[in-house]
ModelCIF file with pLDDT and N, C-alpha, C, O atoms, coordinates in Angstrom:
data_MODEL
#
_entry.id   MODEL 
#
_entity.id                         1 
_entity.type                       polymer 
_entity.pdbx_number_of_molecules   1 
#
_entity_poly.entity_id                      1 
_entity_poly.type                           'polypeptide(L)' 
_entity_poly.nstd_linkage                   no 
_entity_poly.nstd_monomer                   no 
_entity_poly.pdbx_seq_one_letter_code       
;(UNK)(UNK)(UNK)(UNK)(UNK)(UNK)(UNK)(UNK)(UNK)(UNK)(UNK)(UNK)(UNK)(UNK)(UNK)(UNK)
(UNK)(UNK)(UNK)(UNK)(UNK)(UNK)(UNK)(UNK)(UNK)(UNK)(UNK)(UNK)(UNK)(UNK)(UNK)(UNK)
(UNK)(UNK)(UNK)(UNK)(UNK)(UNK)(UNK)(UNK)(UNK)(UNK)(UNK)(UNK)(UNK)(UNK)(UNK)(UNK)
;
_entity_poly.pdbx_seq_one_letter_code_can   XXXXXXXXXXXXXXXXXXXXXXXXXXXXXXXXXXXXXXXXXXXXXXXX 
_entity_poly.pdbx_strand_id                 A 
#
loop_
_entity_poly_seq.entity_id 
_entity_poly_seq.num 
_entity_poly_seq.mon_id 
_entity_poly_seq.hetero 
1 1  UNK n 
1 2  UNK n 
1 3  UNK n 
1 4  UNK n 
1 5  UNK n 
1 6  UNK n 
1 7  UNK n 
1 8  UNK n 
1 9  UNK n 
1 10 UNK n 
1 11 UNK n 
1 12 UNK n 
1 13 UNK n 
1 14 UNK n 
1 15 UNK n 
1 16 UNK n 
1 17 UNK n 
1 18 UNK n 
1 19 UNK n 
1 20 UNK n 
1 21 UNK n 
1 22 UNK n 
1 23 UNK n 
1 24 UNK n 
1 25 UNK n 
1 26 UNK n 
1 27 UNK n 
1 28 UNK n 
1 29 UNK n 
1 30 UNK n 
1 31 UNK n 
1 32 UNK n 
1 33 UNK n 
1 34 UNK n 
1 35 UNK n 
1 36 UNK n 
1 37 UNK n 
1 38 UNK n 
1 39 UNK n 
1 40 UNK n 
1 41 UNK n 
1 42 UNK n 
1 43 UNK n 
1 44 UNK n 
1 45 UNK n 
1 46 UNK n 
1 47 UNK n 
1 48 UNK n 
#
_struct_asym.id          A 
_struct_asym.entity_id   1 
#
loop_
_ma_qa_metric.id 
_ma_qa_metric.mode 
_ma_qa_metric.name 
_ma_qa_metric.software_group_id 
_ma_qa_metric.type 
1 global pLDDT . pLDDT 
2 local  pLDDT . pLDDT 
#
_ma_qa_metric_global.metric_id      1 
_ma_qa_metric_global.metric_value   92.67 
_ma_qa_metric_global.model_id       1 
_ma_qa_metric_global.ordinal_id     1 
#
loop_
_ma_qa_metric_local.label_asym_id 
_ma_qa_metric_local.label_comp_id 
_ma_qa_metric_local.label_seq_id 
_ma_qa_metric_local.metric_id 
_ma_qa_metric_local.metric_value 
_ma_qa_metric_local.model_id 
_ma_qa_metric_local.ordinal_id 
A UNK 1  2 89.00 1 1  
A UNK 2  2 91.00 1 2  
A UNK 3  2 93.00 1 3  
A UNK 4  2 93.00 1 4  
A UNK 5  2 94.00 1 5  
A UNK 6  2 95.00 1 6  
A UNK 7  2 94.00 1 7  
A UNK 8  2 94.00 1 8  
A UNK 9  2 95.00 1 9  
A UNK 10 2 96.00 1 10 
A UNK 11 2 95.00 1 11 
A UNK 12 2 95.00 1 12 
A UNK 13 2 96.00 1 13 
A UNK 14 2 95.00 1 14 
A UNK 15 2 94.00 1 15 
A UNK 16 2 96.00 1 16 
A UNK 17 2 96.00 1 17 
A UNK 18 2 94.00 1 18 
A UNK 19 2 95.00 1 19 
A UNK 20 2 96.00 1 20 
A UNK 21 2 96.00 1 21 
A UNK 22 2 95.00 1 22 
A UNK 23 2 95.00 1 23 
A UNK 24 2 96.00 1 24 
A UNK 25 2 96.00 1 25 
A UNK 26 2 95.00 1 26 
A UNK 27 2 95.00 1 27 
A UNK 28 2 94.00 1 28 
A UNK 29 2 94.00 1 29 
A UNK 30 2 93.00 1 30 
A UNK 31 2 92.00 1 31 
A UNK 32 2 91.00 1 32 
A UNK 33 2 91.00 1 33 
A UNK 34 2 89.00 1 34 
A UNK 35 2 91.00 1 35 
A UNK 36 2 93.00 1 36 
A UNK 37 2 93.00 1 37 
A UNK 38 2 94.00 1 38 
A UNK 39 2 94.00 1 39 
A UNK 40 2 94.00 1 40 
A UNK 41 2 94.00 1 41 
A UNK 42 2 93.00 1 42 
A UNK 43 2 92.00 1 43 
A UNK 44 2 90.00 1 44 
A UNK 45 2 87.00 1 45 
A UNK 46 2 79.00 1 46 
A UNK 47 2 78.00 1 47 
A UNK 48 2 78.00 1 48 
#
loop_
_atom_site.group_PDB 
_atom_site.id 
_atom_site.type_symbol 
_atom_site.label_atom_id 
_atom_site.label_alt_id 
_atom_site.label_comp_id 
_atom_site.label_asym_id 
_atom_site.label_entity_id 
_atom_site.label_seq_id 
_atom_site.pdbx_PDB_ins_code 
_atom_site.Cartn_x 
_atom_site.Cartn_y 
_atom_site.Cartn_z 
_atom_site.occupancy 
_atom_site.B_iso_or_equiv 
_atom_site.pdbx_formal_charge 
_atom_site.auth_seq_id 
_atom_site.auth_comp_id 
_atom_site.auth_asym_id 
_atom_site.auth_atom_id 
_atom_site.pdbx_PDB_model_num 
ATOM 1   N N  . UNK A 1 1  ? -17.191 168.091 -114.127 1.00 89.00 ? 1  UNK A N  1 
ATOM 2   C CA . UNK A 1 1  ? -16.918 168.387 -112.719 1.00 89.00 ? 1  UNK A CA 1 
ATOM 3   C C  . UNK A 1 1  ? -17.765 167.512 -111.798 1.00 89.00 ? 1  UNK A C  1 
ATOM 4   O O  . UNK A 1 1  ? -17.421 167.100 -110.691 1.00 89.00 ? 1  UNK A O  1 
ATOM 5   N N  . UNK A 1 2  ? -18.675 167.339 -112.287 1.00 91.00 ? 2  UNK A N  1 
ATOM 6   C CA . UNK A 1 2  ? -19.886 166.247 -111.096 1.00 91.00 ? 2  UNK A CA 1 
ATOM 7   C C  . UNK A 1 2  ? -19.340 165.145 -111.208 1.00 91.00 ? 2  UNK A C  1 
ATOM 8   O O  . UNK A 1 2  ? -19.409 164.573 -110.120 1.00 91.00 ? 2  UNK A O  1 
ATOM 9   N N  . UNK A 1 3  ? -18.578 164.241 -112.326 1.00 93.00 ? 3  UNK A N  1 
ATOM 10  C CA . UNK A 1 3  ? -18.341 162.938 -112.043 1.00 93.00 ? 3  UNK A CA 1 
ATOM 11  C C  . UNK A 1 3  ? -17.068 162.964 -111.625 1.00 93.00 ? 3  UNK A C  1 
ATOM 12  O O  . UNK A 1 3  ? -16.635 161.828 -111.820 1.00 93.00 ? 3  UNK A O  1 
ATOM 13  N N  . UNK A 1 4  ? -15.998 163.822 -111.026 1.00 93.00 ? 4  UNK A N  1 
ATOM 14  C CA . UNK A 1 4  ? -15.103 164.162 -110.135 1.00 93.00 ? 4  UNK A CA 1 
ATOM 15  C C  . UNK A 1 4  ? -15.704 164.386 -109.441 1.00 93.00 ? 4  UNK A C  1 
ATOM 16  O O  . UNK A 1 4  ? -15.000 164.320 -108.433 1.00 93.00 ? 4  UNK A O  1 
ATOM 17  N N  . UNK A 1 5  ? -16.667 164.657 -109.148 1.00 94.00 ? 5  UNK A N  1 
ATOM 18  C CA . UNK A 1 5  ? -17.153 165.219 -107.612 1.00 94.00 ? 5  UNK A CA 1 
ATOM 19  C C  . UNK A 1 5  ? -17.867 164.221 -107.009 1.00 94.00 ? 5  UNK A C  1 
ATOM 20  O O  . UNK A 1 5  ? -18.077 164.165 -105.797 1.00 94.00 ? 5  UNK A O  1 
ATOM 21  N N  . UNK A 1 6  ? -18.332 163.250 -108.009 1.00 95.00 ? 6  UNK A N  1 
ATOM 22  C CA . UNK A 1 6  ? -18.948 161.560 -107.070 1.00 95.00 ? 6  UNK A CA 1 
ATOM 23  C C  . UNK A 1 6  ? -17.986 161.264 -106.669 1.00 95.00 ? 6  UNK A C  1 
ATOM 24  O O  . UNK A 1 6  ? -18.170 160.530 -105.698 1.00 95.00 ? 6  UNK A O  1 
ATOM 25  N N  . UNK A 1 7  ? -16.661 161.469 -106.929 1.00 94.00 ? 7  UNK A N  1 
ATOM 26  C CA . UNK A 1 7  ? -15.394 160.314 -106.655 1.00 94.00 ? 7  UNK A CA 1 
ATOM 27  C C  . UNK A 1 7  ? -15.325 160.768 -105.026 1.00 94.00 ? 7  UNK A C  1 
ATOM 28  O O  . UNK A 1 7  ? -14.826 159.976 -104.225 1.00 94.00 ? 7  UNK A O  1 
ATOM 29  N N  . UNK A 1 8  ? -15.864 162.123 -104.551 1.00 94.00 ? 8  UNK A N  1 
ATOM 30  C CA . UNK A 1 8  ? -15.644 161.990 -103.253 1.00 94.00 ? 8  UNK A CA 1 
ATOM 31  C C  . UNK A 1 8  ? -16.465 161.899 -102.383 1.00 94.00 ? 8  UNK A C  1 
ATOM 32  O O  . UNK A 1 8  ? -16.262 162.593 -101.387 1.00 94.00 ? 8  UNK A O  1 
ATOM 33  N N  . UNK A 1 9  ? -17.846 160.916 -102.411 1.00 95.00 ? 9  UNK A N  1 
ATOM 34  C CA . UNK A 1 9  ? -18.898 160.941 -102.096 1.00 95.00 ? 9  UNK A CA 1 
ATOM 35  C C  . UNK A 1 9  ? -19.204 159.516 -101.436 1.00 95.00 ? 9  UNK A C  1 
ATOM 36  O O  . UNK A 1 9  ? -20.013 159.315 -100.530 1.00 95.00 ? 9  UNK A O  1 
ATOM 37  N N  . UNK A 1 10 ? -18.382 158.550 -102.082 1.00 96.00 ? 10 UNK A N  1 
ATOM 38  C CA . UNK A 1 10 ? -19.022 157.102 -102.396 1.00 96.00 ? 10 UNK A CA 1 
ATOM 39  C C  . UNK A 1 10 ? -17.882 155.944 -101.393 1.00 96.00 ? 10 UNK A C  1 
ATOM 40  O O  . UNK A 1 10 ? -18.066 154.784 -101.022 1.00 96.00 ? 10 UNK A O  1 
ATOM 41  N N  . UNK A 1 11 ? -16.653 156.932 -101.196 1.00 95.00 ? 11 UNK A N  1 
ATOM 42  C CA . UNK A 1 11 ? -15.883 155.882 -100.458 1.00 95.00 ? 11 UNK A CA 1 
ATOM 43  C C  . UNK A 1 11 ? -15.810 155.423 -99.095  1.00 95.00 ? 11 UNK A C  1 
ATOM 44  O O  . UNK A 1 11 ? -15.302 154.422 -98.588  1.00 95.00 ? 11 UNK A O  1 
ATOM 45  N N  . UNK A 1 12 ? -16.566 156.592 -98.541  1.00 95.00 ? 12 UNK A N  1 
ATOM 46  C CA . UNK A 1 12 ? -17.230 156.087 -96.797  1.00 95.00 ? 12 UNK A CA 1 
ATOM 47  C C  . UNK A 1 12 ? -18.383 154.907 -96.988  1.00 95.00 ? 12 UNK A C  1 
ATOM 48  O O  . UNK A 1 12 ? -18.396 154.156 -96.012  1.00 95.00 ? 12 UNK A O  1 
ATOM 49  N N  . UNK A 1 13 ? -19.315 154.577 -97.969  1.00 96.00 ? 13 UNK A N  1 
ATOM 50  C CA . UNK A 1 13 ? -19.743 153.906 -97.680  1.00 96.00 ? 13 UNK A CA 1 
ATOM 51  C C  . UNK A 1 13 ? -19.668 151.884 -98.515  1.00 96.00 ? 13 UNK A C  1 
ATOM 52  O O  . UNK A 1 13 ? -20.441 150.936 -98.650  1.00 96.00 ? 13 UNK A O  1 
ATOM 53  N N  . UNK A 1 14 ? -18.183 152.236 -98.843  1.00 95.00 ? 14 UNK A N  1 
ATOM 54  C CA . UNK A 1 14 ? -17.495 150.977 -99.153  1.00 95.00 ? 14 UNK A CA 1 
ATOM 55  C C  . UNK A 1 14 ? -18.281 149.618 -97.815  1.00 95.00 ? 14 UNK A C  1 
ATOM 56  O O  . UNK A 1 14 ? -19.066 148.785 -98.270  1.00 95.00 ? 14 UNK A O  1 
ATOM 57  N N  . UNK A 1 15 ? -18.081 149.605 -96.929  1.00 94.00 ? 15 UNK A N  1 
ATOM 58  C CA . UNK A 1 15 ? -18.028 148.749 -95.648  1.00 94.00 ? 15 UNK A CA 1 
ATOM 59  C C  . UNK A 1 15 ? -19.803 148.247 -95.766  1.00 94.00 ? 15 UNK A C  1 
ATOM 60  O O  . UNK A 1 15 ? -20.248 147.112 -95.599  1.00 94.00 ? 15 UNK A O  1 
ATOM 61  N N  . UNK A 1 16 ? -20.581 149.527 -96.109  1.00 96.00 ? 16 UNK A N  1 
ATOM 62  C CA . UNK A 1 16 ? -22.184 149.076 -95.960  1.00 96.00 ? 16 UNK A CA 1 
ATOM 63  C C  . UNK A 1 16 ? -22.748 148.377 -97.197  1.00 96.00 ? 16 UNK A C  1 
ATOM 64  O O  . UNK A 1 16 ? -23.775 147.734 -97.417  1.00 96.00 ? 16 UNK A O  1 
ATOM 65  N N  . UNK A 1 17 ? -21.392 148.852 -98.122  1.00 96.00 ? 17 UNK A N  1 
ATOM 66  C CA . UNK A 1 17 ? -22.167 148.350 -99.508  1.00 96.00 ? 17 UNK A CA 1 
ATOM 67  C C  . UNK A 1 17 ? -21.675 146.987 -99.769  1.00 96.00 ? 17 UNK A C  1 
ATOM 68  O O  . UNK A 1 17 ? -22.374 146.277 -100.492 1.00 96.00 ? 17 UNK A O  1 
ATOM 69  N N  . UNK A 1 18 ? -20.656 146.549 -99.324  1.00 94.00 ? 18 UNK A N  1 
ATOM 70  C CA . UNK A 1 18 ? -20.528 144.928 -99.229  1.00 94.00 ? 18 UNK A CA 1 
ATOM 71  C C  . UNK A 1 18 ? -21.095 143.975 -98.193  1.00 94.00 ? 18 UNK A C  1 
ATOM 72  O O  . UNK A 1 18 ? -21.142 142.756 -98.360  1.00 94.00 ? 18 UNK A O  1 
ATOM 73  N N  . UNK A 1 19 ? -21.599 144.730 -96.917  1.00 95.00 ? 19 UNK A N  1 
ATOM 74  C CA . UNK A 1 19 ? -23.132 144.157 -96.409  1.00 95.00 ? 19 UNK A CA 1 
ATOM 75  C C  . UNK A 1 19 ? -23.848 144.400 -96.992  1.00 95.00 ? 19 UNK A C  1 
ATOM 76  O O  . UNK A 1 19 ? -24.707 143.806 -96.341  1.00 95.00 ? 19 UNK A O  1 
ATOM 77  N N  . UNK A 1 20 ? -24.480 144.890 -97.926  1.00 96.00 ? 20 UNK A N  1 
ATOM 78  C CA . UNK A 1 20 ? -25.530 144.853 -98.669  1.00 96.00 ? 20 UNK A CA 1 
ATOM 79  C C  . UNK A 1 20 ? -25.503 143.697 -99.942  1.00 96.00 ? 20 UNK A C  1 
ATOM 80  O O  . UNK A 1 20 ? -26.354 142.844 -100.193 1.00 96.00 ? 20 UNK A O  1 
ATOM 81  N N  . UNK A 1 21 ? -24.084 144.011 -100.720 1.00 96.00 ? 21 UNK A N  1 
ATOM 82  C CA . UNK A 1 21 ? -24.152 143.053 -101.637 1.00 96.00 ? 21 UNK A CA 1 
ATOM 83  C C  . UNK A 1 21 ? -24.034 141.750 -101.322 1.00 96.00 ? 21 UNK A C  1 
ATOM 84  O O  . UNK A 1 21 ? -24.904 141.030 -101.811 1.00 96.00 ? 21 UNK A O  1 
ATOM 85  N N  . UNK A 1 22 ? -22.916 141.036 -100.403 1.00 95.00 ? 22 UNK A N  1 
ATOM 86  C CA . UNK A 1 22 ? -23.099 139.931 -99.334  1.00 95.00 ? 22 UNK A CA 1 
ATOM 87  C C  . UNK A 1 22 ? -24.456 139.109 -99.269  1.00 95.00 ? 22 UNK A C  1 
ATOM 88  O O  . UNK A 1 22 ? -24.709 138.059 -99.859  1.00 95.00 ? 22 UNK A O  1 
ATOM 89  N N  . UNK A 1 23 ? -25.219 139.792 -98.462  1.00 95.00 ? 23 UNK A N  1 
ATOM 90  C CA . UNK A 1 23 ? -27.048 139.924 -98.704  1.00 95.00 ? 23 UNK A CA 1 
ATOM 91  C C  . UNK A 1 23 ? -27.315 139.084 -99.379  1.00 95.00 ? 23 UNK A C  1 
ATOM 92  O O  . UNK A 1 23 ? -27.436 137.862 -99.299  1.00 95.00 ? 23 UNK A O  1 
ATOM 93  N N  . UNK A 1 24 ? -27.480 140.384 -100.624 1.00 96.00 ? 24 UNK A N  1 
ATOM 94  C CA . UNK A 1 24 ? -28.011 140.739 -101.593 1.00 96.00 ? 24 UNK A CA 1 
ATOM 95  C C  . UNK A 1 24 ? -27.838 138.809 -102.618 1.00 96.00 ? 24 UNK A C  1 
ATOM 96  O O  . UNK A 1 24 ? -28.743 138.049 -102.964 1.00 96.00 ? 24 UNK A O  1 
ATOM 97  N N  . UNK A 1 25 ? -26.539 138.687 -102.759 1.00 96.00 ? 25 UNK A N  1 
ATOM 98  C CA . UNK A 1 25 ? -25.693 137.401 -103.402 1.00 96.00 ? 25 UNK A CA 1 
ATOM 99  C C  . UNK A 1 25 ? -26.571 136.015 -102.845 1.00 96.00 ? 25 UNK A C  1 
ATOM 100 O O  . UNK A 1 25 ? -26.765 135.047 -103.581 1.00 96.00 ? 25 UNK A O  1 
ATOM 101 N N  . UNK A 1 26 ? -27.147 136.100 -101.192 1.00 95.00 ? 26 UNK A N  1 
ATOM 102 C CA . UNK A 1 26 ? -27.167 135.091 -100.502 1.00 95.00 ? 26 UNK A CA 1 
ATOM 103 C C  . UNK A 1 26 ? -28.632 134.818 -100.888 1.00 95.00 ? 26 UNK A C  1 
ATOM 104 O O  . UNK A 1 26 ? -29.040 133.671 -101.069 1.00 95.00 ? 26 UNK A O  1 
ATOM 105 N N  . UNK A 1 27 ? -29.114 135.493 -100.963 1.00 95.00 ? 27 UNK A N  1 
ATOM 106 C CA . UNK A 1 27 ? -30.645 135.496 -101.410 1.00 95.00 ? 27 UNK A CA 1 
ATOM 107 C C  . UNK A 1 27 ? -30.975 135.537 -102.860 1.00 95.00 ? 27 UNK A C  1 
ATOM 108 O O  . UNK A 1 27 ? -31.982 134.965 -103.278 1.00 95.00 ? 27 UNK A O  1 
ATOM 109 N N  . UNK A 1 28 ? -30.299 136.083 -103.519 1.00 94.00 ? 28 UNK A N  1 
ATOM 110 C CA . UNK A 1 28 ? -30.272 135.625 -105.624 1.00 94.00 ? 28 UNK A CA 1 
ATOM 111 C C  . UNK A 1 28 ? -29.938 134.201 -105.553 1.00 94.00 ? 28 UNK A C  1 
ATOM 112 O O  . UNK A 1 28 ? -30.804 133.349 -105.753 1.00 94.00 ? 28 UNK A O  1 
ATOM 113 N N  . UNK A 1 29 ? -28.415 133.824 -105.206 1.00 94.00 ? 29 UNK A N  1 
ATOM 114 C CA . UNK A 1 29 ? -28.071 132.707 -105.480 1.00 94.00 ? 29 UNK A CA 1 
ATOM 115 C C  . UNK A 1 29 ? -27.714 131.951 -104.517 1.00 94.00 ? 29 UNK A C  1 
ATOM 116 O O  . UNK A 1 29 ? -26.942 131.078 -104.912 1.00 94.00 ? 29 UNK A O  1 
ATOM 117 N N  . UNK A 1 30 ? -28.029 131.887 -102.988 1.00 93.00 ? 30 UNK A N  1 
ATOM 118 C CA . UNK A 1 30 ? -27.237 131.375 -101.999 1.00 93.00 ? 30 UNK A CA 1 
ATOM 119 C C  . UNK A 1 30 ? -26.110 130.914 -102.075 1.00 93.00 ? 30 UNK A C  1 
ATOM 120 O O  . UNK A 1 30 ? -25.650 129.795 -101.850 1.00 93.00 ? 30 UNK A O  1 
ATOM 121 N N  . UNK A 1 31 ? -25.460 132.345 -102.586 1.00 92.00 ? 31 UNK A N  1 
ATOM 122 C CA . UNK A 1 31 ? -24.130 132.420 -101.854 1.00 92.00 ? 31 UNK A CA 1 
ATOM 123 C C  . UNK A 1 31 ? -23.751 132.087 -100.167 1.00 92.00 ? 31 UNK A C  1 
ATOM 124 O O  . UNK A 1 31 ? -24.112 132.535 -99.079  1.00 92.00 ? 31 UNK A O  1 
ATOM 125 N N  . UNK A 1 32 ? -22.787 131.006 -100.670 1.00 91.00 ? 32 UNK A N  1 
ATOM 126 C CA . UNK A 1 32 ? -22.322 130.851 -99.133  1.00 91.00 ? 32 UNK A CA 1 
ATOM 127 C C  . UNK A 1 32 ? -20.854 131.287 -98.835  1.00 91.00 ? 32 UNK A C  1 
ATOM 128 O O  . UNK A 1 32 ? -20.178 131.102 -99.847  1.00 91.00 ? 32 UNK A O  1 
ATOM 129 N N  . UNK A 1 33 ? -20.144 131.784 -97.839  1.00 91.00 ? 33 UNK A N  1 
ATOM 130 C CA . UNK A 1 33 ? -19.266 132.489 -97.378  1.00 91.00 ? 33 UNK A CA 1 
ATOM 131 C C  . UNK A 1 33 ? -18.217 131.631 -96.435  1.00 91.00 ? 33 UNK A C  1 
ATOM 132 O O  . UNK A 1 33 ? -17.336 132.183 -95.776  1.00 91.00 ? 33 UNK A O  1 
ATOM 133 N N  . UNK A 1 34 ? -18.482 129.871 -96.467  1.00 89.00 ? 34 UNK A N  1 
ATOM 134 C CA . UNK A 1 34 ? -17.086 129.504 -95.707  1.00 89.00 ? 34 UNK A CA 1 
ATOM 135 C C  . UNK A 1 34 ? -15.815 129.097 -96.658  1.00 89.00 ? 34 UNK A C  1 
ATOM 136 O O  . UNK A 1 34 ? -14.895 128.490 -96.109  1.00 89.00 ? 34 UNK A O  1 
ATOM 137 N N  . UNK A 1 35 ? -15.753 129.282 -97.518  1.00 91.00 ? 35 UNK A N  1 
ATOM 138 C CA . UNK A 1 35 ? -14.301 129.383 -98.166  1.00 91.00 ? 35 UNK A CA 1 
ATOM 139 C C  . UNK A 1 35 ? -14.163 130.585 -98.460  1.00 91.00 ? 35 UNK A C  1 
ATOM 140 O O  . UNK A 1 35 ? -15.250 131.072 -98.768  1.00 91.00 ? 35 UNK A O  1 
ATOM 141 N N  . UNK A 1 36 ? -13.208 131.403 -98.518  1.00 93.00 ? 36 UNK A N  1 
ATOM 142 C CA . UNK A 1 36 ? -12.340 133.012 -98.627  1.00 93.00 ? 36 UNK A CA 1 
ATOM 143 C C  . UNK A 1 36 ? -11.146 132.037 -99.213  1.00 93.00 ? 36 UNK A C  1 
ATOM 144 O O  . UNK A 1 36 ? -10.520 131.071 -98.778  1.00 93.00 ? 36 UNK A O  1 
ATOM 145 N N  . UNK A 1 37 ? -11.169 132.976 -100.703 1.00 93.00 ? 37 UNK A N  1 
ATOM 146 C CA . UNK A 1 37 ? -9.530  132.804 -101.467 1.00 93.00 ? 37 UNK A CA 1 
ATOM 147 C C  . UNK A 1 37 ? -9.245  134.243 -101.142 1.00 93.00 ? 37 UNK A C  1 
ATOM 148 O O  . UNK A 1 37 ? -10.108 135.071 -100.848 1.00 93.00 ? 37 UNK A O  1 
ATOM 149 N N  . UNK A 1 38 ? -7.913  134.469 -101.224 1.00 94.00 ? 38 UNK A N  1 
ATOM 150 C CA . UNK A 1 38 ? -7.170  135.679 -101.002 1.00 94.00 ? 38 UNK A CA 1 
ATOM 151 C C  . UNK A 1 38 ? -5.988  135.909 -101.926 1.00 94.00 ? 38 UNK A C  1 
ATOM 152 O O  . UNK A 1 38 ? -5.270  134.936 -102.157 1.00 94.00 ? 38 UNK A O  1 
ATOM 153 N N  . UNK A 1 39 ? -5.696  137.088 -102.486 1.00 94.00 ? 39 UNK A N  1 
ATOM 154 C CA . UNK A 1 39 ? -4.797  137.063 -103.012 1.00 94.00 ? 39 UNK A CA 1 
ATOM 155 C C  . UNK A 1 39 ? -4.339  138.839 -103.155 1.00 94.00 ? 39 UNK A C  1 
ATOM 156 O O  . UNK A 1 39 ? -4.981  139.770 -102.668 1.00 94.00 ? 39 UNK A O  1 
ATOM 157 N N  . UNK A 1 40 ? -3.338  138.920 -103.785 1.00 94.00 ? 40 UNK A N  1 
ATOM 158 C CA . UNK A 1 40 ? -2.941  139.766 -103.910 1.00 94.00 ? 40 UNK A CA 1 
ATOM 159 C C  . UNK A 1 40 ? -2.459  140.388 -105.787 1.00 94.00 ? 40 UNK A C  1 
ATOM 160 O O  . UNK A 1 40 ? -2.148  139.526 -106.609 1.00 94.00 ? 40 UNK A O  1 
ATOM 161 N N  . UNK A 1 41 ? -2.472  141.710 -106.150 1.00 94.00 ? 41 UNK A N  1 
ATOM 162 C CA . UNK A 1 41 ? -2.312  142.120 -106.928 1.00 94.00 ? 41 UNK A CA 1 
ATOM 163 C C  . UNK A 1 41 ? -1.602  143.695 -107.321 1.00 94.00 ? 41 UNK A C  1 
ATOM 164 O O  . UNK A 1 41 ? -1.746  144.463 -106.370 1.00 94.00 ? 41 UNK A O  1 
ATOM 165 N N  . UNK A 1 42 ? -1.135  144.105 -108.084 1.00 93.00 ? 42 UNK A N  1 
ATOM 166 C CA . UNK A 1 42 ? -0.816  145.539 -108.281 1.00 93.00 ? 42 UNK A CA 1 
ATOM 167 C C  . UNK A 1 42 ? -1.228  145.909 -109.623 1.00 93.00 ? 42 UNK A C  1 
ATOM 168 O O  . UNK A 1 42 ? -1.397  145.118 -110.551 1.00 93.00 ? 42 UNK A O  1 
ATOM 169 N N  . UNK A 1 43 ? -1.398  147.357 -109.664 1.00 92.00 ? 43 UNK A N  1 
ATOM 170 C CA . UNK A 1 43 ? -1.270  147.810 -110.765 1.00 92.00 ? 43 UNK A CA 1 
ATOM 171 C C  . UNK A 1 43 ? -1.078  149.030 -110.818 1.00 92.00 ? 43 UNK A C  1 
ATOM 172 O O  . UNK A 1 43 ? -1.434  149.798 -109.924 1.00 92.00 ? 43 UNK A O  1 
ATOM 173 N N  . UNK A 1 44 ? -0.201  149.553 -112.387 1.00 90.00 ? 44 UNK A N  1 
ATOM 174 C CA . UNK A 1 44 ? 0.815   150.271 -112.132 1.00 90.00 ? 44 UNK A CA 1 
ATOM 175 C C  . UNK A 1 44 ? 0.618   151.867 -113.041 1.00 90.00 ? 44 UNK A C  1 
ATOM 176 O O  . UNK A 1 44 ? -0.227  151.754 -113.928 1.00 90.00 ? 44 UNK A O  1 
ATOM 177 N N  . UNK A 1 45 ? 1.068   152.871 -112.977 1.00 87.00 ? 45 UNK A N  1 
ATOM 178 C CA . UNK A 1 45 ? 0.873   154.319 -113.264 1.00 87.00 ? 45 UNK A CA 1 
ATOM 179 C C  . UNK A 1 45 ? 2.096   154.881 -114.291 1.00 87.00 ? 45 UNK A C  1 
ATOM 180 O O  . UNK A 1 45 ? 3.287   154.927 -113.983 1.00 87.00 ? 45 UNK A O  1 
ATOM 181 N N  . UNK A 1 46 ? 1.795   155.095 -114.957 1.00 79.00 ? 46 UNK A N  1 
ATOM 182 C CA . UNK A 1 46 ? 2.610   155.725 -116.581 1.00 79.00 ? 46 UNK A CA 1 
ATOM 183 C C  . UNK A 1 46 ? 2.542   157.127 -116.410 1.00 79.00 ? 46 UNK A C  1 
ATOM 184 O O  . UNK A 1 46 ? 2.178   157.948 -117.251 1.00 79.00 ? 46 UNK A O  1 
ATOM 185 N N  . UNK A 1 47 ? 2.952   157.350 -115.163 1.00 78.00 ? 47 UNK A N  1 
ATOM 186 C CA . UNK A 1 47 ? 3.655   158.927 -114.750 1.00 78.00 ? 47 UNK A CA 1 
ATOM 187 C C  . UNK A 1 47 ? 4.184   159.157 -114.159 1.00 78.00 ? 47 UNK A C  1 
ATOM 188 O O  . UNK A 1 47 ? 4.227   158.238 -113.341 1.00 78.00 ? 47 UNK A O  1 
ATOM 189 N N  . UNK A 1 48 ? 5.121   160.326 -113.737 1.00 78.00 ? 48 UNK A N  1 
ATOM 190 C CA . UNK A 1 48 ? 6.476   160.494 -113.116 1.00 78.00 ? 48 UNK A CA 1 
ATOM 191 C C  . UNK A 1 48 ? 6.178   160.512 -111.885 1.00 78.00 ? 48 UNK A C  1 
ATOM 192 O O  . UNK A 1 48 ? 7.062   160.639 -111.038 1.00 78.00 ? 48 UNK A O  1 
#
């Protein structure tokens, strides 16, 4: 029941945690941020 119950804990702070990792990347490895690839993907559910 608790690791169902993280699942509703953690998704408000999606937005702070990729400023953090962002950061985090630029200062390990200077990551730099002027090229963005984009793409798209699906994936799919084996129930009615």
């Amino acid at each position: 029941h608790r690791l169902y119950e993280c699942h509703d804990k953690i998704l408000a702070h999606k937005r702070s945690l990729f400023d953090h990792l962002t950061q985090r990347w630029r200062d390990l490895f200077g990551v730099r941020y002027e090229v963005l690839l984009y793409d798209l993907t699906s994936t799919y559910f084996e129930c009615a």
